[in-house]
N, C-alpha and C. Protein backbone atom coordinates (compact mmCIF):
# COMPACT_ATOMS: atom_id res chain seq x y z
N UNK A 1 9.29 -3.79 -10.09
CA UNK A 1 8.46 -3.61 -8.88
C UNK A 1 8.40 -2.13 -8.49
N UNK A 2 7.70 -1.65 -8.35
CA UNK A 2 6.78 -0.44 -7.66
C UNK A 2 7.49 -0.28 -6.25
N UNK A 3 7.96 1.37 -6.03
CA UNK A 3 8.37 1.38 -4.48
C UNK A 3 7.26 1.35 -3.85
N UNK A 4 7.77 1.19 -2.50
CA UNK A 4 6.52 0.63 -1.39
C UNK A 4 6.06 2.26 -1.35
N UNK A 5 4.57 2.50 -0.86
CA UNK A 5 3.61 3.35 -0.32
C UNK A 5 4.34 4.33 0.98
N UNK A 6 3.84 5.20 1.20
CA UNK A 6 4.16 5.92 2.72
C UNK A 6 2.97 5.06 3.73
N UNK A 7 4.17 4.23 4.74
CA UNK A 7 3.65 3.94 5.68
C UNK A 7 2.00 4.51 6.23
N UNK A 8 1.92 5.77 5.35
CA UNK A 8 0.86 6.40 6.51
C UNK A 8 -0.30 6.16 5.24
N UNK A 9 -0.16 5.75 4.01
CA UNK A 9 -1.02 5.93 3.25
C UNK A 9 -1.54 4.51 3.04
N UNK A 10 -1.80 3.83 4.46
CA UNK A 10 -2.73 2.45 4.36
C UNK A 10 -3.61 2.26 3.91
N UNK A 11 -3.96 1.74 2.49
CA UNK A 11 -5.41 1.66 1.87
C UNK A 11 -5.89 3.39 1.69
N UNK A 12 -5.33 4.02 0.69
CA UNK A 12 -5.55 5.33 0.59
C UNK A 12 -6.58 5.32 -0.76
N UNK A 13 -6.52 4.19 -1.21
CA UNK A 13 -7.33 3.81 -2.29
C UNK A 13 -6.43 3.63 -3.38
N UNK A 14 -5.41 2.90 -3.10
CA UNK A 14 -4.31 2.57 -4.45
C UNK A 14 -5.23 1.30 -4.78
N UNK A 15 -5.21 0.18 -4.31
CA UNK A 15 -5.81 -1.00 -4.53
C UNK A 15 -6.92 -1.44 -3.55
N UNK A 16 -5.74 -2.17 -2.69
CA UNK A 16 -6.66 -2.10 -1.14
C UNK A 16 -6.35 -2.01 -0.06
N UNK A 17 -6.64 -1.69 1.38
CA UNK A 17 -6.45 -1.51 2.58
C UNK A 17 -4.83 -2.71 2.63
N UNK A 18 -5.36 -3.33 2.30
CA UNK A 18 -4.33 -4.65 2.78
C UNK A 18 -3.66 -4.68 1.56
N UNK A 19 -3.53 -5.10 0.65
CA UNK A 19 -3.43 -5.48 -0.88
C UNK A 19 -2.31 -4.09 -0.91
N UNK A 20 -2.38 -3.04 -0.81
CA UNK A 20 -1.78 -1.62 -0.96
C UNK A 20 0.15 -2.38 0.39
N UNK A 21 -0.02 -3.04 1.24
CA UNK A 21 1.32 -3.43 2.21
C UNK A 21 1.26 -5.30 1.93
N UNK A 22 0.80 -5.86 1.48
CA UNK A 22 0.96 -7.35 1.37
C UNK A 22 2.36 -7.52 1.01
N UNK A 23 3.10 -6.92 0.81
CA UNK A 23 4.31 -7.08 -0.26
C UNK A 23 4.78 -6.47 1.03
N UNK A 24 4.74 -5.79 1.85
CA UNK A 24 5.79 -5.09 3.32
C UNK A 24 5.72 -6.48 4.02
């Protein structure tokens, strides 16, 4: 598993808006 994103980078265009924290 992949570490989680920076909080601040919500939907920064990794996947998606939501899809990018579904897993938080």
């Amino acid at each position: 598993m992949a570490p989680p994103p920076p909080a601040t980078g919500r939907g920064r265009g990794r996947r998606r808006p939501d899809e990018d924290f579904a897993s938080d």
